[in-house]
Protein backbone atom coordinates (compact mmCIF):
# COMPACT_ATOMS: atom_id res chain seq x y z
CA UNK A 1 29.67 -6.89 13.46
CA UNK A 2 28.63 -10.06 11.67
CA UNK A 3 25.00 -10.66 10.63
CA UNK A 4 23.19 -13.32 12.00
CA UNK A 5 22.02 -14.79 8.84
CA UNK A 6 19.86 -17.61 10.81
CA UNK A 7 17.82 -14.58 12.71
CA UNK A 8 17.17 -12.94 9.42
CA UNK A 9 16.16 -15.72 7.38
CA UNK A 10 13.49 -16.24 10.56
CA UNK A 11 12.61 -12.93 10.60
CA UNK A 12 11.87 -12.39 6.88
CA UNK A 13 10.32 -16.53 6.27
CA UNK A 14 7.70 -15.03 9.27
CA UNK A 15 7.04 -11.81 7.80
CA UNK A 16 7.32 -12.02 4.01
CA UNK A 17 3.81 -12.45 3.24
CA UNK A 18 2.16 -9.36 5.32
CA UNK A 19 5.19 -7.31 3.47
CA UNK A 20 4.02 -8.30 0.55
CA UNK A 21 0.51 -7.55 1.17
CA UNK A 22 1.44 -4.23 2.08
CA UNK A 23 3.62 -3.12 -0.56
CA UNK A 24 0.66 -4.70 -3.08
CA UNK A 25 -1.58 -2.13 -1.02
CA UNK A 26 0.90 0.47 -2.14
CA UNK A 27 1.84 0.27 -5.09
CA UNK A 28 -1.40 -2.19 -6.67
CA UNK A 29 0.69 -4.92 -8.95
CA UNK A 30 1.82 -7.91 -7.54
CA UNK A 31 5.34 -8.03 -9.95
CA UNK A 32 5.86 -4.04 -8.32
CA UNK A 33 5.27 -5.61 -4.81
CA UNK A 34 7.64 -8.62 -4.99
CA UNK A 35 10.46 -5.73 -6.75
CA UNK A 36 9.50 -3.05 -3.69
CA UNK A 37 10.08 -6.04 -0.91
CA UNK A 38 12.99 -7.30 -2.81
CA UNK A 39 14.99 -4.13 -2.39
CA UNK A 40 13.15 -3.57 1.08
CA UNK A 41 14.94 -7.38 2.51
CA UNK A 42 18.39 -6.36 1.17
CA UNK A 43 18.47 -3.02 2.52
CA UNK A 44 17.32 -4.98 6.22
CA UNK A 45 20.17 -7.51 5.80
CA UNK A 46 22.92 -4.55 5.48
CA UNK A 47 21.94 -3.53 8.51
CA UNK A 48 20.53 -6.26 10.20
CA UNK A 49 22.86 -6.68 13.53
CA UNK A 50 21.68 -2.87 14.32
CA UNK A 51 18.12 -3.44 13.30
CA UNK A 52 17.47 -6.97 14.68
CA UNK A 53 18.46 -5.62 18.30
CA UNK A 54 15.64 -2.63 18.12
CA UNK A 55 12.37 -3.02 20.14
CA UNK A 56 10.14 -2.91 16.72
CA UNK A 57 12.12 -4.19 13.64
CA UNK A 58 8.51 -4.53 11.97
CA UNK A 59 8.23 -0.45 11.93
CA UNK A 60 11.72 -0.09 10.41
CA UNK A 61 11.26 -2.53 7.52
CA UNK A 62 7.79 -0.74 7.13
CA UNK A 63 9.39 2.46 7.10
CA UNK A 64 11.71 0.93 4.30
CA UNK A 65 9.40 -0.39 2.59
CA UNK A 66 7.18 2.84 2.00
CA UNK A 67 10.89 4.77 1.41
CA UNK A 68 11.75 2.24 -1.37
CA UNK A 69 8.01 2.90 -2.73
CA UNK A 70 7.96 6.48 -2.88
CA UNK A 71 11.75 6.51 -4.18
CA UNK A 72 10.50 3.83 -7.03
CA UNK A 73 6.98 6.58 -7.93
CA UNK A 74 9.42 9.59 -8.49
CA UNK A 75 10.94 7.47 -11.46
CA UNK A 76 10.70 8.76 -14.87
CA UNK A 77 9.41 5.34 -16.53
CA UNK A 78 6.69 4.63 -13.71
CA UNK A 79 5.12 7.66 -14.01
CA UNK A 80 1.89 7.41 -15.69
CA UNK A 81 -0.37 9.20 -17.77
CA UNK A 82 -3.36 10.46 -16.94
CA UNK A 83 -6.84 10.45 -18.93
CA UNK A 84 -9.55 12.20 -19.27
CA UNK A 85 -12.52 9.63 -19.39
CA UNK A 86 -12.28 6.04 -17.26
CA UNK A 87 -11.58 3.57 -20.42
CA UNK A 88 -14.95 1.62 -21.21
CA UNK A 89 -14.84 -2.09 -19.70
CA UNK A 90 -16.94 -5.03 -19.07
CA UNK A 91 -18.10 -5.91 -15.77
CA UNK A 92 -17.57 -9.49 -14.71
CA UNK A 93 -20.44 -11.24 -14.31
CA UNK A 94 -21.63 -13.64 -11.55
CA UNK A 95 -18.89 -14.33 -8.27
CA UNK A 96 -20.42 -12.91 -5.12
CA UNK A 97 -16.61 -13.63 -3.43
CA UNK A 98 -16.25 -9.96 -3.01
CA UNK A 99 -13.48 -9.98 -5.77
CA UNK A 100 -15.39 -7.28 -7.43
CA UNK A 101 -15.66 -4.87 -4.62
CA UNK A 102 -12.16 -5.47 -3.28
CA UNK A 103 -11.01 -4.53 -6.88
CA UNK A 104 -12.88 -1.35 -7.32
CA UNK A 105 -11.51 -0.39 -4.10
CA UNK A 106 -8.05 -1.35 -5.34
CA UNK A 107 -8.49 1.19 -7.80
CA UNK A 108 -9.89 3.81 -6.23
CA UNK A 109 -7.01 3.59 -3.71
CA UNK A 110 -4.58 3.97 -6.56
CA UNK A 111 -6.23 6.99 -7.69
CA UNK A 112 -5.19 8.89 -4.44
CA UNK A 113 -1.82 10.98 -4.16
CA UNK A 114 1.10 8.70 -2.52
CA UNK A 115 0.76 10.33 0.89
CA UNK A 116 -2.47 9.71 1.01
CA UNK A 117 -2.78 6.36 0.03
CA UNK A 118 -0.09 5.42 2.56
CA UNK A 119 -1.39 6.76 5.26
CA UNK A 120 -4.65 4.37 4.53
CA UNK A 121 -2.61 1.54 4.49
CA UNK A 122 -0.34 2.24 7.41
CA UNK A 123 -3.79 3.09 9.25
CA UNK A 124 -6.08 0.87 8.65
CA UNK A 125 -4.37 -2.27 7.02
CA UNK A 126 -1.50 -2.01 8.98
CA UNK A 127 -3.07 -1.06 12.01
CA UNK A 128 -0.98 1.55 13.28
CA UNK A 129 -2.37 4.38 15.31
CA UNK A 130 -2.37 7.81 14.49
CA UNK A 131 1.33 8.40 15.90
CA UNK A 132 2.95 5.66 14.87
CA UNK A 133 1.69 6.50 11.41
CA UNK A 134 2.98 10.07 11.60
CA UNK A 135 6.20 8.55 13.16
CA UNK A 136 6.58 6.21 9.83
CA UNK A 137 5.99 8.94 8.05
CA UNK A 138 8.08 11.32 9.16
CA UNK A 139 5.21 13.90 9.79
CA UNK A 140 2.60 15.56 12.70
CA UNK A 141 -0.16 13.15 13.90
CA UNK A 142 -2.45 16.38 12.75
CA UNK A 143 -0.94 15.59 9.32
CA UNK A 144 -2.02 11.96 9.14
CA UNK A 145 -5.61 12.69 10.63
CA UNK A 146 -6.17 15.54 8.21
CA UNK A 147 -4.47 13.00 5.59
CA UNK A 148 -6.76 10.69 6.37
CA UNK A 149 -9.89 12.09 6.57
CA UNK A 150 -9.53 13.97 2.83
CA UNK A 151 -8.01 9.96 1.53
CA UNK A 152 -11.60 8.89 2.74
CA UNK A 153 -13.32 11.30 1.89
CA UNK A 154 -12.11 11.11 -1.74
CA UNK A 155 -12.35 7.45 -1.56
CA UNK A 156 -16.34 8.07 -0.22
CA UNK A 157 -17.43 10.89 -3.23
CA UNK A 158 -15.59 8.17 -5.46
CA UNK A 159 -17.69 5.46 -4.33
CA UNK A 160 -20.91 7.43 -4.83
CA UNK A 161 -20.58 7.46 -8.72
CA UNK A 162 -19.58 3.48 -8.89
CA UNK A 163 -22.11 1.43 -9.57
CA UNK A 164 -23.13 -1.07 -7.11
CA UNK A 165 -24.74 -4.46 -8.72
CA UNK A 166 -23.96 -6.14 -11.70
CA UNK A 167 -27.05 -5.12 -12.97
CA UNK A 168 -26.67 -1.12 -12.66
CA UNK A 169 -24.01 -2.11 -14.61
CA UNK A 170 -25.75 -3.89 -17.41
CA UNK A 171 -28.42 -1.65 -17.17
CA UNK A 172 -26.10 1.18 -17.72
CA UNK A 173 -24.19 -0.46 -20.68
C-alpha cells in the first residue's frame, strides 16, 4: 500500500509542536526532544497507510514517542551519574514570568524514575485519563493511579525543601 505522503506531511505540520512539547516534558533538553520526535515521525511514515486509517493516530505516535524515549534512557552513554549533594548555583535574579518556577519543576520532574515521570506527562500535560494512560502504557489503571500519586507525592516532599523567593535564596547564600 502506498503512503499518502500529502496526509502525513498534514498530519505531522499540525502536530509537530505539541510532540515536541511532550517529548521536552520527557526527556528535559530541547536537542533530546527534536532527536526523540525525529525517530518518532519516521517510524509513523513506515507505517502510515495502517496508522492514518485508525480512530486515534495521536495515541499511537504518543505511544511511539514514549517507546523511542524509554528505548533512548536504557542507553549506555545517556545514563547519568548520580551525586550526592545538589551542585551550588546562583539564583537568577528579578523576572516574575514564572521561568523560575517552571524550571525548578522541570527539574524536579527529571529527578523521578521514567515510569513515573511519564505517567505525569501523559496525565496531566497530555490530558489523558487514567485508562488511556494505562492503555499507553501498557499497564493496569491501578498502576498509573498508584504511579501517580507516589510521582506527586515525591514531586510535593521535593517542593517543601525548595526555596520559594529570590530572597530565601539570597538570604540562604
Amino acid at each position: 500500500m502506498p503512503v499518502d505522503v500529502e496526509s502525513y506531511r498534514d498530519y505531522v505540520g499540525s502536530r509537530l509542536e505539541s510532540l515536541r512539547r511532550t517529548a521536552y516534558l520527557l526527556c528535559g533538553d530541547w536537542h533530546t526532544a527534536d532527536d526523540l520526535v525525529s525517530t518518532a515521525l519516521v517510524k509513523l511514515l513506515r507505517h502510515w497507510p495502517r496508522v492514518s486509517a485508525m480512530d486515534s493516530p495521536d495515541a499511537y505516535v504518543r505511544r511511539t514517542l514514549l517507546r523511542v524515549w524509554l528505548d533512548e534512557r536504557r542507553r549506555p552513554w545517556r545514563r547519568e551519574a548520580a551525586w550526592a549533594e545538589v551542585p551550588d548555583h546562583q539564583a537568577a535574579v528579578g523576572g516574575t514570568d514564572g521561568t523560575a518556577d517552571r524550571l525548578t519543576i522541570l527539574a524536579l520532574l527529571a529527578e523521578l524514575p521514567p515510569r513515573r515521570r511519564a505517567v505525569l506527562v501523559l496525565r496531566y500535560f497530555c490530558d489523558l485519563s487514567v485508562e488511556e494512560t494505562a492503555r499507553e502504557l501498557g499497564c493496569t489503571a491501578g498502576t498509573v493511579k498508584s504511579q501517580s500519586a507516589r510521582a506527586i507525592e515525591a514531586l510535593r516532599g521535593r517542593l517543601v525543601n525548595v526555596p520559594t523567593r529570590i530572597e530565601e535564596v539570597r538570604t540562604d547564600g
